[in-house]
PDB file of N, CA and C in Angstrom:
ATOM      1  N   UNK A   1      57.042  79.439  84.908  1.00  0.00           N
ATOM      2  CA  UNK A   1      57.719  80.001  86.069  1.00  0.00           C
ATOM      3  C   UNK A   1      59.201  80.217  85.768  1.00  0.00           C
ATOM      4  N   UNK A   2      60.052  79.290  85.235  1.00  0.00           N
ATOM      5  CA  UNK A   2      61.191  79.315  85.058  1.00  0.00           C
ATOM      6  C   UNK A   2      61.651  80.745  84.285  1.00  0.00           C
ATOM      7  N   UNK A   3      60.501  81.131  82.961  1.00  0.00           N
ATOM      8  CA  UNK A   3      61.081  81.811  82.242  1.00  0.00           C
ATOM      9  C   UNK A   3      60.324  83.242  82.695  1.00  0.00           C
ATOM     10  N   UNK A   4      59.875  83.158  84.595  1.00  0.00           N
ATOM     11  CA  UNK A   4      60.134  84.713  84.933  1.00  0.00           C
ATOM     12  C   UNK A   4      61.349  84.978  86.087  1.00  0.00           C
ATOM     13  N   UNK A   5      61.612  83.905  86.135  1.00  0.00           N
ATOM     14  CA  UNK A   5      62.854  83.967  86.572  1.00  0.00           C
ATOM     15  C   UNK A   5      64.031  84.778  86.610  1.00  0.00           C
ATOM     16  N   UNK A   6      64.727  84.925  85.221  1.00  0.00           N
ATOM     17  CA  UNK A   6      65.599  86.193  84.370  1.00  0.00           C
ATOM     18  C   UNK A   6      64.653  87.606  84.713  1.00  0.00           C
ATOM     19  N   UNK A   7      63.363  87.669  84.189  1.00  0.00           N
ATOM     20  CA  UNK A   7      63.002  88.878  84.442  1.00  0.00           C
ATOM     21  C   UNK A   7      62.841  88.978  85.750  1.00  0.00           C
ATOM     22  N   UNK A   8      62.633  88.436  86.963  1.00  0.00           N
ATOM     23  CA  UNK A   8      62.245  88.959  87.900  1.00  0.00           C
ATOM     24  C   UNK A   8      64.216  89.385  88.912  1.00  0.00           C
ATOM     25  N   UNK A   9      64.921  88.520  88.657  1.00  0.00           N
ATOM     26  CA  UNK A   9      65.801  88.775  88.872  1.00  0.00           C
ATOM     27  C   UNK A   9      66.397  90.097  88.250  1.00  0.00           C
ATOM     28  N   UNK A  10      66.367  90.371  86.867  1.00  0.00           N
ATOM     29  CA  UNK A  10      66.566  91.745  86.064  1.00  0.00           C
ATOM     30  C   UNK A  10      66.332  92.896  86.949  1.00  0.00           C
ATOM     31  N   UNK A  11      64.495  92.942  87.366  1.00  0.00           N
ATOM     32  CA  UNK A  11      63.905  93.820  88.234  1.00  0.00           C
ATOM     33  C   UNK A  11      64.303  93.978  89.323  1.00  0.00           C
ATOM     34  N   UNK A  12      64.290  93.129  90.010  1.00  0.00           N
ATOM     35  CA  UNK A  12      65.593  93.303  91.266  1.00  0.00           C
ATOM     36  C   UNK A  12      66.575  93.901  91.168  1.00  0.00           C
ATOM     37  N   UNK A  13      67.378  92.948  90.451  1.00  0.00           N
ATOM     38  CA  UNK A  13      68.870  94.098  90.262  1.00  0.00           C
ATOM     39  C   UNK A  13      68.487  95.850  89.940  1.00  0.00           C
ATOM     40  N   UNK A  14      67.850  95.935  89.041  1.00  0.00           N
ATOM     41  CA  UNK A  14      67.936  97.341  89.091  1.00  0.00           C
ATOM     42  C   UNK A  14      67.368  98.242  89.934  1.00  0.00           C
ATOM     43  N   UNK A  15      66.122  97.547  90.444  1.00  0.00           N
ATOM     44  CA  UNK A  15      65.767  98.411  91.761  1.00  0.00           C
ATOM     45  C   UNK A  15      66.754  98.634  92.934  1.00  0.00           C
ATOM     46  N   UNK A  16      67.654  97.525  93.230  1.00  0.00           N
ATOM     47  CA  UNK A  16      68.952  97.262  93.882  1.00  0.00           C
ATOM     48  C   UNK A  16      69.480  98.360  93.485  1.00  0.00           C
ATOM     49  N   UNK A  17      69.677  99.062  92.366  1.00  0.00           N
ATOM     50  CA  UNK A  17      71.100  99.590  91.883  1.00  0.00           C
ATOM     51  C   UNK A  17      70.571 101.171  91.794  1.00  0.00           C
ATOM     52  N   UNK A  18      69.064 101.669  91.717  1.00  0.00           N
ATOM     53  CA  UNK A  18      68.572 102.582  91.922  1.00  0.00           C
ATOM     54  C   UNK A  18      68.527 102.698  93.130  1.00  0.00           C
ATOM     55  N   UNK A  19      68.233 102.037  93.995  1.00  0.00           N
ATOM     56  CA  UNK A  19      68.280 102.243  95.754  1.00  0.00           C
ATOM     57  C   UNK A  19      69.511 102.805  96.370  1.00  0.00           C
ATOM     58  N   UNK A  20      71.217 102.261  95.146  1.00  0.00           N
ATOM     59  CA  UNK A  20      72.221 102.435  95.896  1.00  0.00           C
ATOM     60  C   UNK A  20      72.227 103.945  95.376  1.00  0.00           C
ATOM     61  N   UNK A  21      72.078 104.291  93.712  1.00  0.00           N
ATOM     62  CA  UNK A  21      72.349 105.195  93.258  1.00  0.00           C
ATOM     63  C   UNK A  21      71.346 106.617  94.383  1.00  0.00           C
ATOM     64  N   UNK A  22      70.576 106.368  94.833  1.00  0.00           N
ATOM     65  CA  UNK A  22      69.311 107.447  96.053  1.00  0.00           C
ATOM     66  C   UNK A  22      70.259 107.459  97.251  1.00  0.00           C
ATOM     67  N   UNK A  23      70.645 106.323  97.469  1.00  0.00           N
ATOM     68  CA  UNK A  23      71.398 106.324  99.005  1.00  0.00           C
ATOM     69  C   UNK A  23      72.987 107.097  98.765  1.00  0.00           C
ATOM     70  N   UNK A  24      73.244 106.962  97.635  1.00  0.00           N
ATOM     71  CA  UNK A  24      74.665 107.635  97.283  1.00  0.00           C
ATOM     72  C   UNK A  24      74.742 109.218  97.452  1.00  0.00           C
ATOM     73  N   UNK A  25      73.223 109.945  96.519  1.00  0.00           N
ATOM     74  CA  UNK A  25      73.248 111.061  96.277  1.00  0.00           C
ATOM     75  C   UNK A  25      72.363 111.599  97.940  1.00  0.00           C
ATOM     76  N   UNK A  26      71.798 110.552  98.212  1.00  0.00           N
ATOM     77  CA  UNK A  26      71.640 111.437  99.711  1.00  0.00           C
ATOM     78  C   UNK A  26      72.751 112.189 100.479  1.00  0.00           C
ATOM     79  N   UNK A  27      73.428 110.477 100.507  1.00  0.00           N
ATOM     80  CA  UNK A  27      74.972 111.098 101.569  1.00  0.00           C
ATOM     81  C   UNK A  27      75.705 111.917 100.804  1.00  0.00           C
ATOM     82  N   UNK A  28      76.085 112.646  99.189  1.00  0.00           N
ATOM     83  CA  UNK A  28      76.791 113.095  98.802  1.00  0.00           C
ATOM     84  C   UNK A  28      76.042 114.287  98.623  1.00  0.00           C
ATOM     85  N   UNK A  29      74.949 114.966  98.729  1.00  0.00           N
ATOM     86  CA  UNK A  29      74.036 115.892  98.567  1.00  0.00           C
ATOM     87  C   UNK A  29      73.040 116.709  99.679  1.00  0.00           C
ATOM     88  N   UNK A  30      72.824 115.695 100.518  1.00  0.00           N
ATOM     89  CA  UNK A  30      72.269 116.344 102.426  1.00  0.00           C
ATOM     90  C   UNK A  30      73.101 117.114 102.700  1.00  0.00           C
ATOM     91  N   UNK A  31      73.959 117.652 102.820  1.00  0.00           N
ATOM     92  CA  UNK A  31      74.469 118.645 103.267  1.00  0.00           C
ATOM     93  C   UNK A  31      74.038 120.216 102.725  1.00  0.00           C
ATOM     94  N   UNK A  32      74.445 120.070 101.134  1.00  0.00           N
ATOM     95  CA  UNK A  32      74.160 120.789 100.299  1.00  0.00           C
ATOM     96  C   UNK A  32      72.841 121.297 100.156  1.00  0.00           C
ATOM     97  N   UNK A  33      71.878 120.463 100.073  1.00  0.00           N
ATOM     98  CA  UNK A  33      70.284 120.378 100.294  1.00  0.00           C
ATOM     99  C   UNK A  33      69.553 121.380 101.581  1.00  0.00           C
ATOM    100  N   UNK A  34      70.741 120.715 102.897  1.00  0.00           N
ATOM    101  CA  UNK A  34      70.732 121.936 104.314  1.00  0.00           C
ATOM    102  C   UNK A  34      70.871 122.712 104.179  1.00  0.00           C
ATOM    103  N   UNK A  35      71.965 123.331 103.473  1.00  0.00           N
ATOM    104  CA  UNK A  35      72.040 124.605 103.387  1.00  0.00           C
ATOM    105  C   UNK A  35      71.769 125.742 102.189  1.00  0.00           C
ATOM    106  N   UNK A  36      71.380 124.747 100.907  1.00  0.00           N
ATOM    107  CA  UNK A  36      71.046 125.729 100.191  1.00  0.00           C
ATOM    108  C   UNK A  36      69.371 125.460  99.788  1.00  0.00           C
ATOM    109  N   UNK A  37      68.877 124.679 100.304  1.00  0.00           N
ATOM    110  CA  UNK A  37      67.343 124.731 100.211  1.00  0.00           C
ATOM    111  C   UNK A  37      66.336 124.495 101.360  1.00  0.00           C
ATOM    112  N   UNK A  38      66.840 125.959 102.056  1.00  0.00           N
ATOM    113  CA  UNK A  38      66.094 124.907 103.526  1.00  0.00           C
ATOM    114  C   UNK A  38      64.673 125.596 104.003  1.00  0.00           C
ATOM    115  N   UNK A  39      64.330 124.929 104.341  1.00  0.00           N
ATOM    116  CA  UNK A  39      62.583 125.026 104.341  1.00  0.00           C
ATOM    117  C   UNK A  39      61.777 124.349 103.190  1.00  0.00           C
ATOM    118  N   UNK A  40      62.410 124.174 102.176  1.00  0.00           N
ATOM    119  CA  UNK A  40      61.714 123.575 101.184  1.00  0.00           C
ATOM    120  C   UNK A  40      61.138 122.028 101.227  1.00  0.00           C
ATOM    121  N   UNK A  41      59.872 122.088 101.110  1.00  0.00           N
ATOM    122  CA  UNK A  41      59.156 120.756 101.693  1.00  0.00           C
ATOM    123  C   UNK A  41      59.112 119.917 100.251  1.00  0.00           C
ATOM    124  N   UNK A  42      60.054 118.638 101.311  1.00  0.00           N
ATOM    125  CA  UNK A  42      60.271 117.122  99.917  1.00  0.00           C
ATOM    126  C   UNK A  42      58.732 116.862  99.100  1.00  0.00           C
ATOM    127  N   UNK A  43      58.901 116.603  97.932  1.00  0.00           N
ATOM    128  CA  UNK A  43      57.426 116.071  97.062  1.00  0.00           C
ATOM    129  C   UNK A  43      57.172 117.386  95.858  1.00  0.00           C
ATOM    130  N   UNK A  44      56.420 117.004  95.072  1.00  0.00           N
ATOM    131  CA  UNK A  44      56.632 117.693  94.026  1.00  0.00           C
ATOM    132  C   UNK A  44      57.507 117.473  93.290  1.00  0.00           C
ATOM    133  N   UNK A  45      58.737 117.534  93.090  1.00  0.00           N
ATOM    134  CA  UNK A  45      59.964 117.844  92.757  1.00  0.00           C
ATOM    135  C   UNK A  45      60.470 119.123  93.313  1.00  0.00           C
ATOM    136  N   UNK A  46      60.289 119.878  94.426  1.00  0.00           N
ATOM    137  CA  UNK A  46      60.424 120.884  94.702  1.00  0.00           C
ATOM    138  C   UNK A  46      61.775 121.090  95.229  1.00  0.00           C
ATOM    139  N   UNK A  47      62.739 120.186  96.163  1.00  0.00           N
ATOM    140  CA  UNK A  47      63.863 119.978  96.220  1.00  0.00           C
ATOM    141  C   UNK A  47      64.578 119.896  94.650  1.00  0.00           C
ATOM    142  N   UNK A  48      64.177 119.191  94.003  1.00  0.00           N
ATOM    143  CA  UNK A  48      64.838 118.703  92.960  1.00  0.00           C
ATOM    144  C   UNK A  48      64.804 120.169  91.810  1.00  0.00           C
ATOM    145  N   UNK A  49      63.871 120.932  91.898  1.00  0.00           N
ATOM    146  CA  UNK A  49      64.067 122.068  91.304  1.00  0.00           C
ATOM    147  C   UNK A  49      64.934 123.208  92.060  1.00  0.00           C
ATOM    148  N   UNK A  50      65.120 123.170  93.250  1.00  0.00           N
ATOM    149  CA  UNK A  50      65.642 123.754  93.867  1.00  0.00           C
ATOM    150  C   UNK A  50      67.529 123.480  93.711  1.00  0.00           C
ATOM    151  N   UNK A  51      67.768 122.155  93.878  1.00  0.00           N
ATOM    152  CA  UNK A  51      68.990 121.982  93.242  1.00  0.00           C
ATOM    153  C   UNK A  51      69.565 122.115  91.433  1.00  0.00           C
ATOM    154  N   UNK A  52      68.365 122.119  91.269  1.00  0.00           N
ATOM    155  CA  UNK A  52      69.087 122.849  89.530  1.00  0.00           C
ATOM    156  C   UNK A  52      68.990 124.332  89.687  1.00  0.00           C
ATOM    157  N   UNK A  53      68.236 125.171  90.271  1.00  0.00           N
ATOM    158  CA  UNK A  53      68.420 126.415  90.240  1.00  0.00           C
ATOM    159  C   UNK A  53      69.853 126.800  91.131  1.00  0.00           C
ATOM    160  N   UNK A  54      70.412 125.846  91.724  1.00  0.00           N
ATOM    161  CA  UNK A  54      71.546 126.236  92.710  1.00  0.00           C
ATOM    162  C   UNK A  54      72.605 125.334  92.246  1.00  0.00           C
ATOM    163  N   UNK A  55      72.547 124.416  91.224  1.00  0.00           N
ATOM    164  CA  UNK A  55      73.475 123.534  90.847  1.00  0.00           C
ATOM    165  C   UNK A  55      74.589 124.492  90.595  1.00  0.00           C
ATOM    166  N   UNK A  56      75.188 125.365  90.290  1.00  0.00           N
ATOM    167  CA  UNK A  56      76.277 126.161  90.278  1.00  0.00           C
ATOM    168  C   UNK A  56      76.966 126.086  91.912  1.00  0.00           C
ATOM    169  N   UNK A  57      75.888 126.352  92.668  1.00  0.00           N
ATOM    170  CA  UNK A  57      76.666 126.288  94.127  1.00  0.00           C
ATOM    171  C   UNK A  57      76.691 124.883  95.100  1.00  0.00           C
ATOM    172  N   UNK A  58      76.226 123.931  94.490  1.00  0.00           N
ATOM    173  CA  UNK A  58      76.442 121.986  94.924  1.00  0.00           C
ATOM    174  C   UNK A  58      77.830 121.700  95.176  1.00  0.00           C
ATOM    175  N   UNK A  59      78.245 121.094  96.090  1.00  0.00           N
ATOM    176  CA  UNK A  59      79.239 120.372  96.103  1.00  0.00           C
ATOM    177  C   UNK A  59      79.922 119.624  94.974  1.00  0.00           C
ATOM    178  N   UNK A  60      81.424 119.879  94.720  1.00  0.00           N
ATOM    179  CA  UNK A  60      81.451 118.703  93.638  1.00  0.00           C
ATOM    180  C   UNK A  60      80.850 117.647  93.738  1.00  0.00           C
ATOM    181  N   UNK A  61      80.819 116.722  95.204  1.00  0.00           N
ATOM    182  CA  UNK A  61      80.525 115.426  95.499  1.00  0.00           C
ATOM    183  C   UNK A  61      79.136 114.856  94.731  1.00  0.00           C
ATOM    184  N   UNK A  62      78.408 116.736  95.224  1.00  0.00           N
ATOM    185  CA  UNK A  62      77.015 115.974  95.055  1.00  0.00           C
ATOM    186  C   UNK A  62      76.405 115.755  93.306  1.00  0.00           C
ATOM    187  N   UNK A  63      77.444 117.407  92.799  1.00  0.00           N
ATOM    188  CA  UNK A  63      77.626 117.182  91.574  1.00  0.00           C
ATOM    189  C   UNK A  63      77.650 116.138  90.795  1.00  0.00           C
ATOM    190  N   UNK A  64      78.692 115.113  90.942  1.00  0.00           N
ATOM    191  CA  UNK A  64      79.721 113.976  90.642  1.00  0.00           C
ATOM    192  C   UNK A  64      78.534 112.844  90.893  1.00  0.00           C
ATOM    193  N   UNK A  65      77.840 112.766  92.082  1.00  0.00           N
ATOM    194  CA  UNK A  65      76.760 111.869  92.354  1.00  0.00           C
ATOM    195  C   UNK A  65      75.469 111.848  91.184  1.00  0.00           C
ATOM    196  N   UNK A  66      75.095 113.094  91.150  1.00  0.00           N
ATOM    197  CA  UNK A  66      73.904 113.747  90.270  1.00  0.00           C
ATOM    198  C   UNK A  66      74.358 113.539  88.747  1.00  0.00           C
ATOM    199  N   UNK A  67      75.415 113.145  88.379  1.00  0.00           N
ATOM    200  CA  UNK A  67      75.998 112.883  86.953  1.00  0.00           C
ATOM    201  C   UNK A  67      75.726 111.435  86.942  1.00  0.00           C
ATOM    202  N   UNK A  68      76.516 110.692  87.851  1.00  0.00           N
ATOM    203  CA  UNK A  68      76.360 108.936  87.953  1.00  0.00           C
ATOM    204  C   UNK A  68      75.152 108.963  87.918  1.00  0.00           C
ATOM    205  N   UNK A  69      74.316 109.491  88.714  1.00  0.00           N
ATOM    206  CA  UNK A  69      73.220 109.059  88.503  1.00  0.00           C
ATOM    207  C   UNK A  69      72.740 108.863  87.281  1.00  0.00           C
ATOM    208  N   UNK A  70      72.480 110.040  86.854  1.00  0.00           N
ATOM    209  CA  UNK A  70      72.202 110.491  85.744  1.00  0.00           C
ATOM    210  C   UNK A  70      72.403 109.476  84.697  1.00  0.00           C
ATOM    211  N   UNK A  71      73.762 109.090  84.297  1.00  0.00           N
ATOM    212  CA  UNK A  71      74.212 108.070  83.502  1.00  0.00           C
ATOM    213  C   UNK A  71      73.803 106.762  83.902  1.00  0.00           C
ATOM    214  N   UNK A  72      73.630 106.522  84.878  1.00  0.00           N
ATOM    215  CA  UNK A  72      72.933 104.803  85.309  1.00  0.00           C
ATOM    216  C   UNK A  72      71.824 104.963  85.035  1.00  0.00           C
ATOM    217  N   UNK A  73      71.013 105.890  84.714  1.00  0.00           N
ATOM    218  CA  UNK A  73      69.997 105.900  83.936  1.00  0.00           C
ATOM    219  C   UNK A  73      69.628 105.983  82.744  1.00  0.00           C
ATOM    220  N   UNK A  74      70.691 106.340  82.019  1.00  0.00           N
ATOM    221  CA  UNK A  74      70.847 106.491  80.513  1.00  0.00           C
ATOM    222  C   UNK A  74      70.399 107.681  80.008  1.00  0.00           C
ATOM    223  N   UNK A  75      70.809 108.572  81.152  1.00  0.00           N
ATOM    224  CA  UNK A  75      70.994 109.846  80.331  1.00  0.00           C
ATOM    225  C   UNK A  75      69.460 110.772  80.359  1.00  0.00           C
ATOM    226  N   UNK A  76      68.477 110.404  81.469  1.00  0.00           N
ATOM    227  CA  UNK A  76      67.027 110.439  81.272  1.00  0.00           C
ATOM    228  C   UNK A  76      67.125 111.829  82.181  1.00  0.00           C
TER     229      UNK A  76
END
């Protein structure tokens, strides 16, 4: 037990830190999302393709968010 301890704490933290990094790019990206992909129904990746075809017209914010992210993930 002791020695799942470290790992289970590990797993936590990063689900923690992926939850903040989703909640970040919501609030820095919902706006952007309203108005340049609207009607487009969440799942698939269909939003998420929709903001790379429009990533030229994103907010810096959400930009700037979508990079952190990016990098707290290692670049994936």
């Amino acid at each position: 037990m002791r020695k799942l301890l470290p790992l289970l704490f590990t797993i936590i933290s990063i689900t923690a830190a992926q939850a903040q990094d989703m909640a970040a790019m919501r609030q820095a990206c919902g706006d952007d999302v309203r108005a340049l992909c609207p009607g487009i129904m969440p799942g698939g990746g269909r939003i998420k393709q929709c903001m790379i075809e429009k990533f030229d017209r994103l907010s810096d914010g959400c930009k700037t968010a979508l990079k952190d992210a990016k990098a707290q993930q290692g670049g994936k």
